[in-house]
PDB file of N, CA and C in Angstrom:
ATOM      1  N   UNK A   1      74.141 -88.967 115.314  1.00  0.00           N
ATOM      2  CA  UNK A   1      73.578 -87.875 114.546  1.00  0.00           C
ATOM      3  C   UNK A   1      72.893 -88.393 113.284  1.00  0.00           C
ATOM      4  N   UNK A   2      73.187 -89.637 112.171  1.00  0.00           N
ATOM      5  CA  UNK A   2      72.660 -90.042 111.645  1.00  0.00           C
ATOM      6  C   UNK A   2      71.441 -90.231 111.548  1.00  0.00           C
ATOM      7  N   UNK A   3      71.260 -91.275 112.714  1.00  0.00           N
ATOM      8  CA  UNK A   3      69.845 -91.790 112.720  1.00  0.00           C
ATOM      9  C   UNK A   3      69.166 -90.934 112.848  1.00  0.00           C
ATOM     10  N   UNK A   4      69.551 -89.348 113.809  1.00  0.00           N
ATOM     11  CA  UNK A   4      68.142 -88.324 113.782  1.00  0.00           C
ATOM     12  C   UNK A   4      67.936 -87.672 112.566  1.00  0.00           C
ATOM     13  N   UNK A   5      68.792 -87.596 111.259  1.00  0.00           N
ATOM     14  CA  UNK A   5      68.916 -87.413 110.020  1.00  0.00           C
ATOM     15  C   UNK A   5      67.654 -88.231 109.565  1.00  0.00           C
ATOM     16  N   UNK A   6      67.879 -89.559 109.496  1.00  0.00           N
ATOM     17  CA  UNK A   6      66.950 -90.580 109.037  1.00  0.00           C
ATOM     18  C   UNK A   6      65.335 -90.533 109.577  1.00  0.00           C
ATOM     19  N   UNK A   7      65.632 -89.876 110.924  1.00  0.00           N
ATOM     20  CA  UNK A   7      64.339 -90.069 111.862  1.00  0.00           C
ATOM     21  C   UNK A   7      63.509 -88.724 110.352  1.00  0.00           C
ATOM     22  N   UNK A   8      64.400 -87.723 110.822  1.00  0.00           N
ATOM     23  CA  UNK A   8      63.700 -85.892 109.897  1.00  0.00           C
ATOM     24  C   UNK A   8      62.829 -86.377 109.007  1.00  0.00           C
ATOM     25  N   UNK A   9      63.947 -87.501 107.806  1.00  0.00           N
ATOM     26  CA  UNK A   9      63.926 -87.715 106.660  1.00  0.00           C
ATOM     27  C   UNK A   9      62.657 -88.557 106.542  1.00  0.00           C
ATOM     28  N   UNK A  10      62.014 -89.535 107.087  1.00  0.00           N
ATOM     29  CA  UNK A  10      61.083 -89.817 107.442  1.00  0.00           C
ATOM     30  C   UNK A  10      59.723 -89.361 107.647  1.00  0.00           C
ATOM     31  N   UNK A  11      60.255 -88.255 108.813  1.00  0.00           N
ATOM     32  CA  UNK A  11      59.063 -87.310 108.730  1.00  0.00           C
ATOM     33  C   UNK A  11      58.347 -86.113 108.158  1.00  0.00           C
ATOM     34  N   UNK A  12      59.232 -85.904 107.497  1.00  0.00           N
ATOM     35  CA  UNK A  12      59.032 -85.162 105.897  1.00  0.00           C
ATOM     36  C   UNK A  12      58.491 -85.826 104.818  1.00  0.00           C
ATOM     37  N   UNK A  13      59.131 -87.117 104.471  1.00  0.00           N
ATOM     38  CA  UNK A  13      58.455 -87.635 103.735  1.00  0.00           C
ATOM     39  C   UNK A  13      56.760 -87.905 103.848  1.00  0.00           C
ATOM     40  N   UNK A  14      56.561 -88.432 105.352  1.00  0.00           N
ATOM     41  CA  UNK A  14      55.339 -88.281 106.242  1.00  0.00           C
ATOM     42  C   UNK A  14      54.761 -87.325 105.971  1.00  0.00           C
ATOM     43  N   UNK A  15      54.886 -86.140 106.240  1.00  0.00           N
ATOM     44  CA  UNK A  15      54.422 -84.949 105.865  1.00  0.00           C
ATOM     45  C   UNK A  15      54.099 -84.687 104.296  1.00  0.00           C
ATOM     46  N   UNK A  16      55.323 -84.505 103.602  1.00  0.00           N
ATOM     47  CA  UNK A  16      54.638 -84.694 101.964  1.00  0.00           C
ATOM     48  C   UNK A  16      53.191 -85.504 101.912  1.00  0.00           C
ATOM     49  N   UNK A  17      53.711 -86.626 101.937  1.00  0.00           N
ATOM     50  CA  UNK A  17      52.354 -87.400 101.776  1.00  0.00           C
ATOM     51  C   UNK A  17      51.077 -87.280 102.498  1.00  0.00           C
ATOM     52  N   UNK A  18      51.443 -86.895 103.377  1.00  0.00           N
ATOM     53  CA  UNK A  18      49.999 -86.608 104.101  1.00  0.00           C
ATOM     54  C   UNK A  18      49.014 -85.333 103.724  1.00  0.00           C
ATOM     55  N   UNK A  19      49.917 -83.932 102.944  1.00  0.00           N
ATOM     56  CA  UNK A  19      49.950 -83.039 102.300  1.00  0.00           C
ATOM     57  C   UNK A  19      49.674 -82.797 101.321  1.00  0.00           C
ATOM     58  N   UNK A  20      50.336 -83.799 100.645  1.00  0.00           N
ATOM     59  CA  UNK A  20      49.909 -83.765  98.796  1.00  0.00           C
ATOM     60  C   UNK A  20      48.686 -83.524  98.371  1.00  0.00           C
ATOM     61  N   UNK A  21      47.613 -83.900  98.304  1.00  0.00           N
ATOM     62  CA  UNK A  21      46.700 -83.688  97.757  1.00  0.00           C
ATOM     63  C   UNK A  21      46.140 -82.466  98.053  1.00  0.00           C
ATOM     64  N   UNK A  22      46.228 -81.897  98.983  1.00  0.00           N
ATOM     65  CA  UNK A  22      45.624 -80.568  99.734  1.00  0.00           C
ATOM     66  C   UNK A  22      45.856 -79.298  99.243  1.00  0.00           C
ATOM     67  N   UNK A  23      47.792 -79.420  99.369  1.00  0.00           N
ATOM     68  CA  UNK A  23      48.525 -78.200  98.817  1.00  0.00           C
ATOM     69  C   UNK A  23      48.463 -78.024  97.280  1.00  0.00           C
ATOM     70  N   UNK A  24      48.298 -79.362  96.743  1.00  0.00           N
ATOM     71  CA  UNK A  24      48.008 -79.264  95.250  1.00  0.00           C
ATOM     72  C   UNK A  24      46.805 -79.000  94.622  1.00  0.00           C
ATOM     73  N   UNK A  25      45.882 -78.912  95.739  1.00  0.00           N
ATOM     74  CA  UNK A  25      44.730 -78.506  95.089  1.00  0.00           C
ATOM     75  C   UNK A  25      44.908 -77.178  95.035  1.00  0.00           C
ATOM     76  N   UNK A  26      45.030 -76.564  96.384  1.00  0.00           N
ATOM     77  CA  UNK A  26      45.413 -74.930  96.928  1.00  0.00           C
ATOM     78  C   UNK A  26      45.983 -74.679  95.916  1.00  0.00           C
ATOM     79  N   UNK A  27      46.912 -75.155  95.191  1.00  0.00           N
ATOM     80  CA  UNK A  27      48.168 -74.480  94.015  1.00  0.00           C
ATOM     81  C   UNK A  27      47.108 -73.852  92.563  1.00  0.00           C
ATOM     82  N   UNK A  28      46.316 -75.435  92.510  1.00  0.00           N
ATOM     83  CA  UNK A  28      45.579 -75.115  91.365  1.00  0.00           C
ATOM     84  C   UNK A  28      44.405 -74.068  91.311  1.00  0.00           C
ATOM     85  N   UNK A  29      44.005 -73.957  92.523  1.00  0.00           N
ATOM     86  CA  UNK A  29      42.982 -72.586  92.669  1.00  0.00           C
ATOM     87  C   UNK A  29      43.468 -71.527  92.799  1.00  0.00           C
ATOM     88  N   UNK A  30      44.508 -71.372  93.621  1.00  0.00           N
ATOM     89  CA  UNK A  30      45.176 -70.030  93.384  1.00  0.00           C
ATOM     90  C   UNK A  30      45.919 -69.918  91.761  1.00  0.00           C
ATOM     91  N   UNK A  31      46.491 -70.376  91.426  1.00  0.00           N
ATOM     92  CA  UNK A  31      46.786 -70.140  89.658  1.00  0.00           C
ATOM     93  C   UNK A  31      45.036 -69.864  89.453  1.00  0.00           C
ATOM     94  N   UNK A  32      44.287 -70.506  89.313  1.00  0.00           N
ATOM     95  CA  UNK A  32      42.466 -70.183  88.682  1.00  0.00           C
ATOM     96  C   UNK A  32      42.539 -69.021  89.444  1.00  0.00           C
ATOM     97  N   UNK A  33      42.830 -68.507  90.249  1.00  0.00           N
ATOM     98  CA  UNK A  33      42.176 -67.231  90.800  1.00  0.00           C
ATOM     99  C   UNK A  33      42.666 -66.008  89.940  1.00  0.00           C
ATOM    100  N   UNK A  34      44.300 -66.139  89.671  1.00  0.00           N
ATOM    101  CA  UNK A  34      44.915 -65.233  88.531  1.00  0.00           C
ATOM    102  C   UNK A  34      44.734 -63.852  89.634  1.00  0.00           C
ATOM    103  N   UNK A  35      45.186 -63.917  90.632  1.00  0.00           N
ATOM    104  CA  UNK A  35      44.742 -62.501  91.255  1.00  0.00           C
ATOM    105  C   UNK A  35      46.393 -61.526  91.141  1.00  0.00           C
ATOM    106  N   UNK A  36      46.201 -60.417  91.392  1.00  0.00           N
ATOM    107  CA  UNK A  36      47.574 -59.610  90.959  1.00  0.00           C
ATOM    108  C   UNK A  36      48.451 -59.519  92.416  1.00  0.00           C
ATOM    109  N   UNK A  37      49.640 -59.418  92.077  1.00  0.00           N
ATOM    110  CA  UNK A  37      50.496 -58.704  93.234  1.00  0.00           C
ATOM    111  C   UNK A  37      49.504 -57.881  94.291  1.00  0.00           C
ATOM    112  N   UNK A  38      49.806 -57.780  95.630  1.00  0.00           N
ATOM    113  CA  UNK A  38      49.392 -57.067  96.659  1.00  0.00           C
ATOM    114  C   UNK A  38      47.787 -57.492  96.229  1.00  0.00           C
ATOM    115  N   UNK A  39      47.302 -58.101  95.685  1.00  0.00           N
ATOM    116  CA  UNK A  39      45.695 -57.690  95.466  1.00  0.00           C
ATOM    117  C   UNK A  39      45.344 -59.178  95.481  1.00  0.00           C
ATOM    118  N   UNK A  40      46.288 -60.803  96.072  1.00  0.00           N
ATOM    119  CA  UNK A  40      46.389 -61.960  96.783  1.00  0.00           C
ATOM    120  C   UNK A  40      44.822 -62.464  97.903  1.00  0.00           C
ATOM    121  N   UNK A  41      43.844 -61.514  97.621  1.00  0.00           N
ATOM    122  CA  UNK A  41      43.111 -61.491  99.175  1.00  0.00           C
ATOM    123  C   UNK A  41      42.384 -62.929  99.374  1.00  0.00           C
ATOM    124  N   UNK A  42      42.235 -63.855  97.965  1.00  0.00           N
ATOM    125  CA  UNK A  42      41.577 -64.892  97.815  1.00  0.00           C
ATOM    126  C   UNK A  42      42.501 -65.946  98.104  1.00  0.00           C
ATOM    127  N   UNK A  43      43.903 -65.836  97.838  1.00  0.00           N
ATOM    128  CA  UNK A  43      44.694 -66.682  97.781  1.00  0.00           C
ATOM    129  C   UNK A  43      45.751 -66.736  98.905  1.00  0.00           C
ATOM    130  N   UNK A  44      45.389 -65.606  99.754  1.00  0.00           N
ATOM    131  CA  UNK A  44      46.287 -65.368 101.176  1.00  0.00           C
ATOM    132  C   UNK A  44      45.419 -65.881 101.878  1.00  0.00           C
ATOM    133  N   UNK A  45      43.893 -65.945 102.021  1.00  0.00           N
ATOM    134  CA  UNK A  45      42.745 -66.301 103.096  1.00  0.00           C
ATOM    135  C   UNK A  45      43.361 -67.930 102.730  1.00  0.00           C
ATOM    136  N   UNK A  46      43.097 -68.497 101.576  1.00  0.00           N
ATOM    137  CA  UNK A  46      42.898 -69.801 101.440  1.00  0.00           C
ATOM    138  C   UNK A  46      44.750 -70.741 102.021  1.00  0.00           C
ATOM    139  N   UNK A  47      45.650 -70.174 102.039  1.00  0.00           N
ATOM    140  CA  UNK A  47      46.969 -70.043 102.387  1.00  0.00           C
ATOM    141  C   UNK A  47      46.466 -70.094 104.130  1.00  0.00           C
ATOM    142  N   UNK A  48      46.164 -68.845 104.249  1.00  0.00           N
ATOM    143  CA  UNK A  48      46.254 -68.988 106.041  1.00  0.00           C
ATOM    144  C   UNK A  48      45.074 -69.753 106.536  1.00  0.00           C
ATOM    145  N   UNK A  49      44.079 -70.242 105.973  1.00  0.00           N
ATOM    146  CA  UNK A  49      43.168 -71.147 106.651  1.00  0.00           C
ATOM    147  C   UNK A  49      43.563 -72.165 106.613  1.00  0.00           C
ATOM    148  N   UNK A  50      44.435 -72.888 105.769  1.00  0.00           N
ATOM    149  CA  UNK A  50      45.158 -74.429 105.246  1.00  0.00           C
ATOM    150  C   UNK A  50      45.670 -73.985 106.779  1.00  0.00           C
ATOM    151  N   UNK A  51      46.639 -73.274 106.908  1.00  0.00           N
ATOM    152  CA  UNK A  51      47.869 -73.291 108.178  1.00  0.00           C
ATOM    153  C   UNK A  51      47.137 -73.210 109.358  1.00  0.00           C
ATOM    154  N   UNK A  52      46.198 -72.536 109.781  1.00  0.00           N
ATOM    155  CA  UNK A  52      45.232 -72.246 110.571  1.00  0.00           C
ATOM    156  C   UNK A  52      44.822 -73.823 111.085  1.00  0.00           C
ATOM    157  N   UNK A  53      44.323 -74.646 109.976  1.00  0.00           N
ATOM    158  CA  UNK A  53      43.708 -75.972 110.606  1.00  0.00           C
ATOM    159  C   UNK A  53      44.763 -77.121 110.622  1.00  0.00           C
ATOM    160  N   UNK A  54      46.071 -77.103 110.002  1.00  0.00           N
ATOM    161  CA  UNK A  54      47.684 -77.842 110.231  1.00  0.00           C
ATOM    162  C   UNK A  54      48.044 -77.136 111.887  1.00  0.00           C
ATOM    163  N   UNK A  55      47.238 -76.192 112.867  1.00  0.00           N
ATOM    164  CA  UNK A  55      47.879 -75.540 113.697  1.00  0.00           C
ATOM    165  C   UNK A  55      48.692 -74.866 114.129  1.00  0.00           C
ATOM    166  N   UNK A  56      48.875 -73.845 112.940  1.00  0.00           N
ATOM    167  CA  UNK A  56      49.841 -72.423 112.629  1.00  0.00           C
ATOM    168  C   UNK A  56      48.709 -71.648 113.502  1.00  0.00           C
ATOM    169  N   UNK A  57      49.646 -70.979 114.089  1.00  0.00           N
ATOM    170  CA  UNK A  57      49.282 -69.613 114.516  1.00  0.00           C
ATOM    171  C   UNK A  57      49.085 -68.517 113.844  1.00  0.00           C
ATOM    172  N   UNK A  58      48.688 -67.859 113.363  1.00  0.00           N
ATOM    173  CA  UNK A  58      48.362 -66.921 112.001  1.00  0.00           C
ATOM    174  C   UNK A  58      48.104 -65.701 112.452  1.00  0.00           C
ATOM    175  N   UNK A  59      49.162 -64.634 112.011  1.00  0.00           N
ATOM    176  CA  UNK A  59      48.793 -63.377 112.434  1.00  0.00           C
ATOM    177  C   UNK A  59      48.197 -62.500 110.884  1.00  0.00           C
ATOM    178  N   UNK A  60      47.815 -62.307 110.955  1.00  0.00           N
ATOM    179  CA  UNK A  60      47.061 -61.691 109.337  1.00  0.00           C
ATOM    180  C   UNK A  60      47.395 -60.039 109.407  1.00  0.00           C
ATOM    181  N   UNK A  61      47.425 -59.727 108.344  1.00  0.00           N
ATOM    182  CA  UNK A  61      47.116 -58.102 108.119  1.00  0.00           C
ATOM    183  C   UNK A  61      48.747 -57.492 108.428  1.00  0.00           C
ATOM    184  N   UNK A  62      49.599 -57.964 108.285  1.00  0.00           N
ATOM    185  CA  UNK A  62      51.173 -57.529 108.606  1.00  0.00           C
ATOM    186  C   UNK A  62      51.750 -56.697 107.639  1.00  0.00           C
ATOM    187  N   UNK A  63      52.290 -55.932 108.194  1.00  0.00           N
ATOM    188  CA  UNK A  63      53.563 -54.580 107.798  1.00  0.00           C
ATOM    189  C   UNK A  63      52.306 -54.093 106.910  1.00  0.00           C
ATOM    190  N   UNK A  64      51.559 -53.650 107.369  1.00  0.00           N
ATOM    191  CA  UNK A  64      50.210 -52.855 106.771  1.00  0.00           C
ATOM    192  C   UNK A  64      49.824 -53.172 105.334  1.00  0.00           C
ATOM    193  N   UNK A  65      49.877 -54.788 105.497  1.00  0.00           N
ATOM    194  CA  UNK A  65      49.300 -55.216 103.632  1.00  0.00           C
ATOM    195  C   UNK A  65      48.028 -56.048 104.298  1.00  0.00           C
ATOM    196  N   UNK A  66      47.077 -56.303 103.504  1.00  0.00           N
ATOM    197  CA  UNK A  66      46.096 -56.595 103.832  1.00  0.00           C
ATOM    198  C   UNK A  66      45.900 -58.012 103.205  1.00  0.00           C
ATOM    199  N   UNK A  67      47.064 -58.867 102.856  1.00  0.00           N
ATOM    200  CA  UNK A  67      47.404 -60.187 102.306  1.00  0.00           C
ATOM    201  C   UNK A  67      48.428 -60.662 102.648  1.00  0.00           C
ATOM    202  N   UNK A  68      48.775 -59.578 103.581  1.00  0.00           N
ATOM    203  CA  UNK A  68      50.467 -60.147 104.104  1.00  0.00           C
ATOM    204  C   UNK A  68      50.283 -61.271 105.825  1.00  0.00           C
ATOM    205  N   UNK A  69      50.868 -61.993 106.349  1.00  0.00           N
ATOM    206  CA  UNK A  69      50.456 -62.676 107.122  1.00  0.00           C
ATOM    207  C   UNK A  69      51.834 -63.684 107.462  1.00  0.00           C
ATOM    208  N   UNK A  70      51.955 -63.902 108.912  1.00  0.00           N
ATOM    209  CA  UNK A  70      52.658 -64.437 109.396  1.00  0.00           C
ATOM    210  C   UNK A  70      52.108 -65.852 110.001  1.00  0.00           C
ATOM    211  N   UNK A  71      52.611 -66.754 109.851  1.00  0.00           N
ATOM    212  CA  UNK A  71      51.795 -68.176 110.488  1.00  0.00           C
ATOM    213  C   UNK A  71      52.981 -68.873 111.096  1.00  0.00           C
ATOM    214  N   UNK A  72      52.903 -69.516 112.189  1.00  0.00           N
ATOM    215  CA  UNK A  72      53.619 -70.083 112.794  1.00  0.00           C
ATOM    216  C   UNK A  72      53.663 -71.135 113.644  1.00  0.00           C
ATOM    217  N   UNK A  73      54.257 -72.213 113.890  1.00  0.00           N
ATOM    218  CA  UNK A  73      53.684 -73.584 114.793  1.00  0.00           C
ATOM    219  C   UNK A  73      55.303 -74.042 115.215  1.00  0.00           C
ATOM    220  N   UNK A  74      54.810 -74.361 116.669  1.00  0.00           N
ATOM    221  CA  UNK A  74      55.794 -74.698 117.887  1.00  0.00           C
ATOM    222  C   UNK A  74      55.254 -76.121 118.342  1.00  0.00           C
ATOM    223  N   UNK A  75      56.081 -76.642 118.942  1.00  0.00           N
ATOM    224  CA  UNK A  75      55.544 -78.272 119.630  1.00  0.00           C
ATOM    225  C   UNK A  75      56.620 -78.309 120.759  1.00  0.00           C
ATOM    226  N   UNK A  76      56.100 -77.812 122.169  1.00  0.00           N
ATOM    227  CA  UNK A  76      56.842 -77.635 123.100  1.00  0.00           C
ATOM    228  C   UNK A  76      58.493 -76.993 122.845  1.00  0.00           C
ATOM    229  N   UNK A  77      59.234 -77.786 123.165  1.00  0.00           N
ATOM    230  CA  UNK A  77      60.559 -76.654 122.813  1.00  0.00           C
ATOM    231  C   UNK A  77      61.145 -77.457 121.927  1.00  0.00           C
ATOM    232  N   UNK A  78      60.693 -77.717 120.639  1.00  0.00           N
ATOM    233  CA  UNK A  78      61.115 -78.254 119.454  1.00  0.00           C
ATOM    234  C   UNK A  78      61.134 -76.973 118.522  1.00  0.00           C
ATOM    235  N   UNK A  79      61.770 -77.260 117.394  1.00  0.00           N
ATOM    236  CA  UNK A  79      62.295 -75.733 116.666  1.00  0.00           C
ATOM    237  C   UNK A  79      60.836 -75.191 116.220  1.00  0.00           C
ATOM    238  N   UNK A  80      61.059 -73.820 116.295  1.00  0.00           N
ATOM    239  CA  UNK A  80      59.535 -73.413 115.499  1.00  0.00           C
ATOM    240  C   UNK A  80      59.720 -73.410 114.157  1.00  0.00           C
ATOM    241  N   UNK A  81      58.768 -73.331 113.434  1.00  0.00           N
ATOM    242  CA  UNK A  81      58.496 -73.137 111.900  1.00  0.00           C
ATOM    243  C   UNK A  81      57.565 -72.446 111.817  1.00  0.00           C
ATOM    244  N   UNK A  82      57.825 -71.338 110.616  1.00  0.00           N
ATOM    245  CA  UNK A  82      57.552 -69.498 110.892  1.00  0.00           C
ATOM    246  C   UNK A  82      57.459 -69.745 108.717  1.00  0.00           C
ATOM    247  N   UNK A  83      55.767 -69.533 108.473  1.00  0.00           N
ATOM    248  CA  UNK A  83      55.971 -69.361 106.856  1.00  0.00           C
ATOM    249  C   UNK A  83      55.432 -67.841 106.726  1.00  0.00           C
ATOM    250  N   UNK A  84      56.176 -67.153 106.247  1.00  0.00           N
ATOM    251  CA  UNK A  84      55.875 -65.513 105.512  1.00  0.00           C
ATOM    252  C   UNK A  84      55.571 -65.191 104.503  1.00  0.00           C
ATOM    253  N   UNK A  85      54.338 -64.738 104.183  1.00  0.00           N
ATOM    254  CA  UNK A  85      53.793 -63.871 103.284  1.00  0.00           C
ATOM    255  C   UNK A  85      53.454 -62.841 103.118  1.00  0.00           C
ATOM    256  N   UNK A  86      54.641 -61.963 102.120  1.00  0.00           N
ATOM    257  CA  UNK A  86      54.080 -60.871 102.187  1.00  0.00           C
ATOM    258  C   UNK A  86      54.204 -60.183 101.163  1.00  0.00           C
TER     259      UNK A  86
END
């Protein structure tokens, strides 16, 4: 059980790094955008297009908000990972 600990730990780190620069830009434009609660529409598009091209599945427009959005990515029958915004 260890080593698949070590294997995760690895590939997270993998991931950070491969990530970093991207999500940190995303961070800094959405703070510049300054947009309000429920009213996200600049900063939910730019959110689900990042996930969109990482190969999330992206359902947009959820529980009738028009910034709310479900994204999601599977790799055969490995666990899914499901990010919510809403």
């Amino acid at each position: 059980m260890q080593g698949l600990l070590d294997n995760d730990e690895d590939v997270i780190e993998e991931s950070f790094a491969t990530h970093d620069e991207a999500l940190r830009g995303a961070s800094l434009v959405i703070h510049e955008l300054k947009e309000l609660a429920f009213e996200e529409y600049k900063s939910s598009e730019l959110i689900a297009n990042f996930l969109e091209c990482e190969d999330f599945t992206v359902e947009r427009r959820i529980a009738g908000d028009a910034t709310a959005f479900v994204a999601t990515w599977t790799q055969g029958t490995r666990p899914v990972v499901s990010f919510n915004a809403v």
